[in-house]
N, C-alpha and C. Protein backbone atom coordinates (compact mmCIF):
# COMPACT_ATOMS: atom_id res chain seq x y z
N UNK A 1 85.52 90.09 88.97
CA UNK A 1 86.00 91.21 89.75
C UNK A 1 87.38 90.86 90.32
N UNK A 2 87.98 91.88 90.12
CA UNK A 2 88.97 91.46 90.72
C UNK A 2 90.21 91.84 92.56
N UNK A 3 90.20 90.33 92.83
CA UNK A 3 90.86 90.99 94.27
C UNK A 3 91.77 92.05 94.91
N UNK A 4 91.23 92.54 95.70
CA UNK A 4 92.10 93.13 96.44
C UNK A 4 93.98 92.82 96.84
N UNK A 5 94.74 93.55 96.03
CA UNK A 5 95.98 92.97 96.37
C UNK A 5 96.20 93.16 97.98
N UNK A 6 97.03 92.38 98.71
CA UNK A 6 97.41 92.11 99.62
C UNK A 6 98.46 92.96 100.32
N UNK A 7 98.47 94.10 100.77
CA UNK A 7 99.62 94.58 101.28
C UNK A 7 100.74 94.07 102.25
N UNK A 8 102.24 94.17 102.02
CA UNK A 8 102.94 94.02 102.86
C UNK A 8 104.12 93.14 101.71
N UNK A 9 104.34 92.90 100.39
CA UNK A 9 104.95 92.45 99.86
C UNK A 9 106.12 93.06 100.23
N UNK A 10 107.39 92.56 100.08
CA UNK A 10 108.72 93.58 99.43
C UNK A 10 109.24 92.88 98.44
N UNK A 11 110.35 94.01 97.74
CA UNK A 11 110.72 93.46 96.39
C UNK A 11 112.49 94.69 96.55
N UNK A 12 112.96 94.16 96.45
CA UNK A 12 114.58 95.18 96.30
C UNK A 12 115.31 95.07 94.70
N UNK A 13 115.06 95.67 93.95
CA UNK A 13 115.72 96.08 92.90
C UNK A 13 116.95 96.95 93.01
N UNK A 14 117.82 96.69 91.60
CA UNK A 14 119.11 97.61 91.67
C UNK A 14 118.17 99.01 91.62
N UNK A 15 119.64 100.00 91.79
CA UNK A 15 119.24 100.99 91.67
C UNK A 15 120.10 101.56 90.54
N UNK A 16 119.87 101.10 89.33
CA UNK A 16 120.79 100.96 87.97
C UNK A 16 120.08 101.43 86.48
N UNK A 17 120.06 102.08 85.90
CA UNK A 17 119.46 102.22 84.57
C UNK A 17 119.07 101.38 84.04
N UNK A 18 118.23 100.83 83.20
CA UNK A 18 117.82 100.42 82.07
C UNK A 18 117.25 99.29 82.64
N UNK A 19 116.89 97.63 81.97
CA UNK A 19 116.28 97.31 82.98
C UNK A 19 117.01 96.59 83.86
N UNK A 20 115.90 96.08 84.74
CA UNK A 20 116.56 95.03 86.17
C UNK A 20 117.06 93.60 85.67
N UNK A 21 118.23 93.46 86.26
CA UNK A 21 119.08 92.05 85.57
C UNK A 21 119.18 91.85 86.50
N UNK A 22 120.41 90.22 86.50
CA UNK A 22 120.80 89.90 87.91
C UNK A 22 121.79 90.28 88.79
N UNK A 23 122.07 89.87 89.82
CA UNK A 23 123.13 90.20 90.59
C UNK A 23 124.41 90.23 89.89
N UNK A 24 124.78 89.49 89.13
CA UNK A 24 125.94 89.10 87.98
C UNK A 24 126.34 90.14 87.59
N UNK A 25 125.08 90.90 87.19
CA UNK A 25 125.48 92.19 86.14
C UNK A 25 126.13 93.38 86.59
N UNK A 26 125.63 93.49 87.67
CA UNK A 26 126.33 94.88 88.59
C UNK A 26 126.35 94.21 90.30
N UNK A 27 126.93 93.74 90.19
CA UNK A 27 127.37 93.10 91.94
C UNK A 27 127.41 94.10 93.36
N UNK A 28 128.06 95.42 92.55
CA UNK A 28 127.93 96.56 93.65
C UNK A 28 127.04 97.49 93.78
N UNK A 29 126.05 97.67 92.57
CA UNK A 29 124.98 98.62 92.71
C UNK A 29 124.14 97.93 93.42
N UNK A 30 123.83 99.47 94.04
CA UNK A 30 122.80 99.93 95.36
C UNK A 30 121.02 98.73 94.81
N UNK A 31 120.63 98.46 96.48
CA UNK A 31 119.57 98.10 96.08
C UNK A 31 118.46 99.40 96.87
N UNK A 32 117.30 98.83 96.01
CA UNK A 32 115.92 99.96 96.66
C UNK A 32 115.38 98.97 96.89
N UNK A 33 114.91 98.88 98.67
CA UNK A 33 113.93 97.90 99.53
C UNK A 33 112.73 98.98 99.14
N UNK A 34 111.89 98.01 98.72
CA UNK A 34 110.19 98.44 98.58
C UNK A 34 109.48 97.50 98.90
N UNK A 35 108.50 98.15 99.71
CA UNK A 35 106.98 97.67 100.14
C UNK A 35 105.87 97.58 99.40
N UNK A 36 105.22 96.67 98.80
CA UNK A 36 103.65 96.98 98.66
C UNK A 36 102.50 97.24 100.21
N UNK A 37 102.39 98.79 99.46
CA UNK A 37 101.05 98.98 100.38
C UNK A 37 99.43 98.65 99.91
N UNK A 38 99.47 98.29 98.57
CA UNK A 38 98.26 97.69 98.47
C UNK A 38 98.15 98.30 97.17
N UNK A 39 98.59 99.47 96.76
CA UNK A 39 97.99 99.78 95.56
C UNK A 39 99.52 100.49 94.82
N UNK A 40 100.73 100.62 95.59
CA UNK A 40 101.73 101.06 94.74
C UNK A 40 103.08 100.25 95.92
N UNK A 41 104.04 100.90 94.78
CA UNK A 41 105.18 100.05 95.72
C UNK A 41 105.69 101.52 96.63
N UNK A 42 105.83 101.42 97.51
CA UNK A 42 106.86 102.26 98.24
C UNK A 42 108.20 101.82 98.61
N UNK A 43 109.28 103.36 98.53
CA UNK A 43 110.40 102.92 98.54
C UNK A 43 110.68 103.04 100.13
N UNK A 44 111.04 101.61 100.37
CA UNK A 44 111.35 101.82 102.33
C UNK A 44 112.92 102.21 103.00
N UNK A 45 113.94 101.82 102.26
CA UNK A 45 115.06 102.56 102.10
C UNK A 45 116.13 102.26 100.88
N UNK A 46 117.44 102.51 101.27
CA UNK A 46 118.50 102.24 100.20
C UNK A 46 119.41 101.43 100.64
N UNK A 47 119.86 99.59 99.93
CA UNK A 47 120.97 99.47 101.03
C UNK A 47 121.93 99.15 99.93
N UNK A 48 123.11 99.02 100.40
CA UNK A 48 124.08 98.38 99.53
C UNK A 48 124.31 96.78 99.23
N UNK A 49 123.80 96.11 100.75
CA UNK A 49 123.40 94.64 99.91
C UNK A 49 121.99 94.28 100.68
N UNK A 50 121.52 93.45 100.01
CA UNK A 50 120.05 93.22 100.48
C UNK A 50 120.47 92.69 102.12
N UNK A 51 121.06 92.50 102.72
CA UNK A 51 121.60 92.08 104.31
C UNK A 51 121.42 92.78 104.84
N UNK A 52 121.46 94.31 104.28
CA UNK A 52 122.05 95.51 105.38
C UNK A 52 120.60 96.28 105.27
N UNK A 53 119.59 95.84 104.40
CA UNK A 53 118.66 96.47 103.98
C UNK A 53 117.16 96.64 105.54
């Protein structure tokens, strides 16, 4: 059986087409701060660098 995921993760991805690369690739695109609430990610806001997020 399997566990219960754990809510309260975050994870900030670009906010860029195709898939997620590194910082290298696009230095100025926007990031999306997201939360795990336990069963999906939610988006918690938009920042321009993960600092300001």
């Amino acid at each position: 059986m399997r566990r219960a995921a754990r809510a309260g993760g975050r994870r900030c991805p670009y906010l860029t087409e195709g898939p997620h690369k590194g910082q290298h690739i696009a230095p100025e695109a926007l990031r999306v701060i997201q939360e795990w609430n336990g069963d999906e990610w939610e988006t918690v806001c938009v920042a321009e660098r993960l600092g300001r997020g």
